[in-house]
C-alpha atoms as a PDB file:
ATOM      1  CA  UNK A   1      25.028  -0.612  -0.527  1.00  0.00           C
ATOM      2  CA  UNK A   2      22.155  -3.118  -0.145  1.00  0.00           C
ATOM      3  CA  UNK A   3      18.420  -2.318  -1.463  1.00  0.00           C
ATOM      4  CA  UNK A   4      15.075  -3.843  -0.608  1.00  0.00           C
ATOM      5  CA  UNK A   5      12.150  -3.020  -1.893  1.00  0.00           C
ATOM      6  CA  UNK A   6       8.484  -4.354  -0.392  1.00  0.00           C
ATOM      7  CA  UNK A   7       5.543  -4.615  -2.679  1.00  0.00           C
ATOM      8  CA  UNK A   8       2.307  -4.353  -0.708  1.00  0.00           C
ATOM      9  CA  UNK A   9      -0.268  -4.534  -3.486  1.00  0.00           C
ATOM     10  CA  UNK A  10      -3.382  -4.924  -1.013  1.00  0.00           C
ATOM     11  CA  UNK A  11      -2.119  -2.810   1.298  1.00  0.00           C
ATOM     12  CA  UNK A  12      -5.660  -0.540   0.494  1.00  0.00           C
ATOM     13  CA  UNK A  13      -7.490  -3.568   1.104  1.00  0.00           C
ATOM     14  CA  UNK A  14      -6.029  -4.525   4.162  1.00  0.00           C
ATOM     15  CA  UNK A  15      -6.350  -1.246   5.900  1.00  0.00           C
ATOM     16  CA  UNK A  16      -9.638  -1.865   5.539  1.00  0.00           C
ATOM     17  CA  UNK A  17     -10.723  -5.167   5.642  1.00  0.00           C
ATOM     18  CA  UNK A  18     -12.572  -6.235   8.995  1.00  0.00           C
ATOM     19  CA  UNK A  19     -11.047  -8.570  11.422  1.00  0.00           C
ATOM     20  CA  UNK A  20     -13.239 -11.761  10.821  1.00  0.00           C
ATOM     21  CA  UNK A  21     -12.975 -11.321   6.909  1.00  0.00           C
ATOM     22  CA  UNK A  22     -10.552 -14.301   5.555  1.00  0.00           C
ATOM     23  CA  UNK A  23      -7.825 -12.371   3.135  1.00  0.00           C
ATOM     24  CA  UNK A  24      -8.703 -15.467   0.579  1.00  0.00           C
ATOM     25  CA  UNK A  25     -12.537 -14.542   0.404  1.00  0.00           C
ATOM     26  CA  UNK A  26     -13.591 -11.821  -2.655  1.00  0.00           C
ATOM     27  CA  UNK A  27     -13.478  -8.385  -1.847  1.00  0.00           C
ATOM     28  CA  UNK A  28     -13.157  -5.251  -3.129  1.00  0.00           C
ATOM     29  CA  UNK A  29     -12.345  -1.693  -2.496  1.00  0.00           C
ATOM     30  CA  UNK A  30     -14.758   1.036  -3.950  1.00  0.00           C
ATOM     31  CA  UNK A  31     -14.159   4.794  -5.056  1.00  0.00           C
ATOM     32  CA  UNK A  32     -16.448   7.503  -6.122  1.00  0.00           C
ATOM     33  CA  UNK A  33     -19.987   8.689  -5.686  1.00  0.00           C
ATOM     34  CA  UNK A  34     -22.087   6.939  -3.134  1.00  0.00           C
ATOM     35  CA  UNK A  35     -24.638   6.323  -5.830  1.00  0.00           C
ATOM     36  CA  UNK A  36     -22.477   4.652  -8.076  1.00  0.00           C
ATOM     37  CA  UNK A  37     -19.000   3.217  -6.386  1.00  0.00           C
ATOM     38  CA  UNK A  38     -16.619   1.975  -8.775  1.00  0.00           C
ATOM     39  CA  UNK A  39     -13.858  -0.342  -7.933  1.00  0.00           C
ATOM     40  CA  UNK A  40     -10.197   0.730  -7.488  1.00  0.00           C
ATOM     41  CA  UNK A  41      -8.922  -2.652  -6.084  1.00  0.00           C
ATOM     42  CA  UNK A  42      -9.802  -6.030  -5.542  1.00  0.00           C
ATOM     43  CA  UNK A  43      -8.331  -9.510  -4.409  1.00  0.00           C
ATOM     44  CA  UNK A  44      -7.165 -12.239  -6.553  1.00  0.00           C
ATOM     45  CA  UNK A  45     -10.310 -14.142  -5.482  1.00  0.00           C
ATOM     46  CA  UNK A  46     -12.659 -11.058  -6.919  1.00  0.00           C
ATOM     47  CA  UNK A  47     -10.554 -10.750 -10.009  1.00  0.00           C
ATOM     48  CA  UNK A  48     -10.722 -14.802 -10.630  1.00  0.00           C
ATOM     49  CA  UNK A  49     -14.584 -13.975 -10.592  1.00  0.00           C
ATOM     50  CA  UNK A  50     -13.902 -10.914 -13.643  1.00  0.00           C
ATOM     51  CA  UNK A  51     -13.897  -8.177 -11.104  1.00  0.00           C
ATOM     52  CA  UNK A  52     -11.212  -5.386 -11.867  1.00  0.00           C
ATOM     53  CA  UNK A  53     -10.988  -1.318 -11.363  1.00  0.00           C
ATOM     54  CA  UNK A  54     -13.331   0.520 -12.790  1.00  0.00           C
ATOM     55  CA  UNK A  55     -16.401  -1.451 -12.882  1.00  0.00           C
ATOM     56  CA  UNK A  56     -19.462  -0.139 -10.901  1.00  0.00           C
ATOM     57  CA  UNK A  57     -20.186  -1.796  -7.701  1.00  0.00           C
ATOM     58  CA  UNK A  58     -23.227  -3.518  -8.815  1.00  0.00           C
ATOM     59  CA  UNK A  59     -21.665  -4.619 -11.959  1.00  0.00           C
ATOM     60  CA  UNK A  60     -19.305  -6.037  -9.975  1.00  0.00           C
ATOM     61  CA  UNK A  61     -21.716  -7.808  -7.615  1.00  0.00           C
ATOM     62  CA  UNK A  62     -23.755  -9.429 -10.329  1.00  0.00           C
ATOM     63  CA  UNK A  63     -20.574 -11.204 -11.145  1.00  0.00           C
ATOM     64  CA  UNK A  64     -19.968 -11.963  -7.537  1.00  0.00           C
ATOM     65  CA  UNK A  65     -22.665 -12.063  -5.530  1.00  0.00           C
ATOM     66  CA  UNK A  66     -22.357 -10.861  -2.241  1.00  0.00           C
ATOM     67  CA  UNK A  67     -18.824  -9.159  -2.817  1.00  0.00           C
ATOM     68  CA  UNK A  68     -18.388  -6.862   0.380  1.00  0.00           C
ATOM     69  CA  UNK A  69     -17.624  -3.629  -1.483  1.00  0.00           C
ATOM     70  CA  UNK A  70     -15.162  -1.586   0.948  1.00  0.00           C
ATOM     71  CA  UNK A  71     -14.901   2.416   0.753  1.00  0.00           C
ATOM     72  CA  UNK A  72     -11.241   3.599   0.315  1.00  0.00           C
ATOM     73  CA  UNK A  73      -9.895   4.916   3.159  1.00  0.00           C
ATOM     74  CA  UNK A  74      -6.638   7.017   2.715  1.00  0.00           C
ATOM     75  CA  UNK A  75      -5.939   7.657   6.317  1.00  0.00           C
ATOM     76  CA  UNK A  76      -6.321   4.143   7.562  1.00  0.00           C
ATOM     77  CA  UNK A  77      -3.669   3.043   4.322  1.00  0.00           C
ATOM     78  CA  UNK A  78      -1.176   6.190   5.324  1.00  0.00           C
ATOM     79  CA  UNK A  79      -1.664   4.896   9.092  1.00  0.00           C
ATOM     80  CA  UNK A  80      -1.231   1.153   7.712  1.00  0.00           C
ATOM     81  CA  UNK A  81       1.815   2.574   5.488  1.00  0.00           C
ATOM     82  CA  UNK A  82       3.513   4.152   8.723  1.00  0.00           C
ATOM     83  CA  UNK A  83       3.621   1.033  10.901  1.00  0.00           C
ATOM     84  CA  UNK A  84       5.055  -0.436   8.183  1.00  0.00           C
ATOM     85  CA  UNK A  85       7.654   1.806   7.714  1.00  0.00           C
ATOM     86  CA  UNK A  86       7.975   1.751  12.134  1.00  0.00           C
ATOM     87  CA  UNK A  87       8.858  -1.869  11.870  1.00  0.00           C
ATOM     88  CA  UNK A  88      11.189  -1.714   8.695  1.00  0.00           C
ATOM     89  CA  UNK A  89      13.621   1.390  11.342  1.00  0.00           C
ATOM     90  CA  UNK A  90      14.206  -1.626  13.187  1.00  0.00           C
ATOM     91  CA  UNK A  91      16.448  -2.860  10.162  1.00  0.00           C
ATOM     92  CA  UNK A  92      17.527   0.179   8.813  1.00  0.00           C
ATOM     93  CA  UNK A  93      17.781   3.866   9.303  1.00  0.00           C
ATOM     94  CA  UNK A  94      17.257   4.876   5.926  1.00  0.00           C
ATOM     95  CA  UNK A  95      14.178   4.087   4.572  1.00  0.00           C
ATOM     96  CA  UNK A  96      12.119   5.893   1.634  1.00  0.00           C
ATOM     97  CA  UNK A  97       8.501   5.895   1.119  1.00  0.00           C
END
């Protein structure tokens, strides 16, 4: 028996990053009270910059100006997750999630 296993470590990020956003610019994916987002994700290019989970958003942004600061969006990563797992049937009929 063969195993795979796929890694998708922005996969929150992706699900919600706009179309025209390049994947290598900063970003970040925010949590929490509207008042006072904290992070729960961001790109290598944010974390090069010192941004990592669990800073507030404006923290954040006063080490990277003009970070985009995405809110989380568990339907669009399950819906993300599922097309995923549509395209890895075509390999296999057993899959786990």
């Amino acid at each position: 028996m063969r195993w795979a296993c796929l890694y998708f470590p922005e996969l929150p990020l992706d699900a919600v990053r706009p179309p025209d956003c390049p994947r290598e610019a900063p970003a970040a994916l925010v949590d929490g009270p509207l008042r006072n987002p904290r992070i729960v994700l961001s790109n290598a290019a944010a974390r090069a910059a010192g941004v990592h989970p669990g800073q507030s958003l404006a923290a954040a942004r006063a080490l990277q100006p003009g970070l985009p600061g995405w809110r989380r969006d568990v339907e669009a990563e399950q819906h993300m997750l599922t097309l995923l797992a549509d395209t890895a049937y075509r390999y296999s009929g057993e899959l786990s999630l």
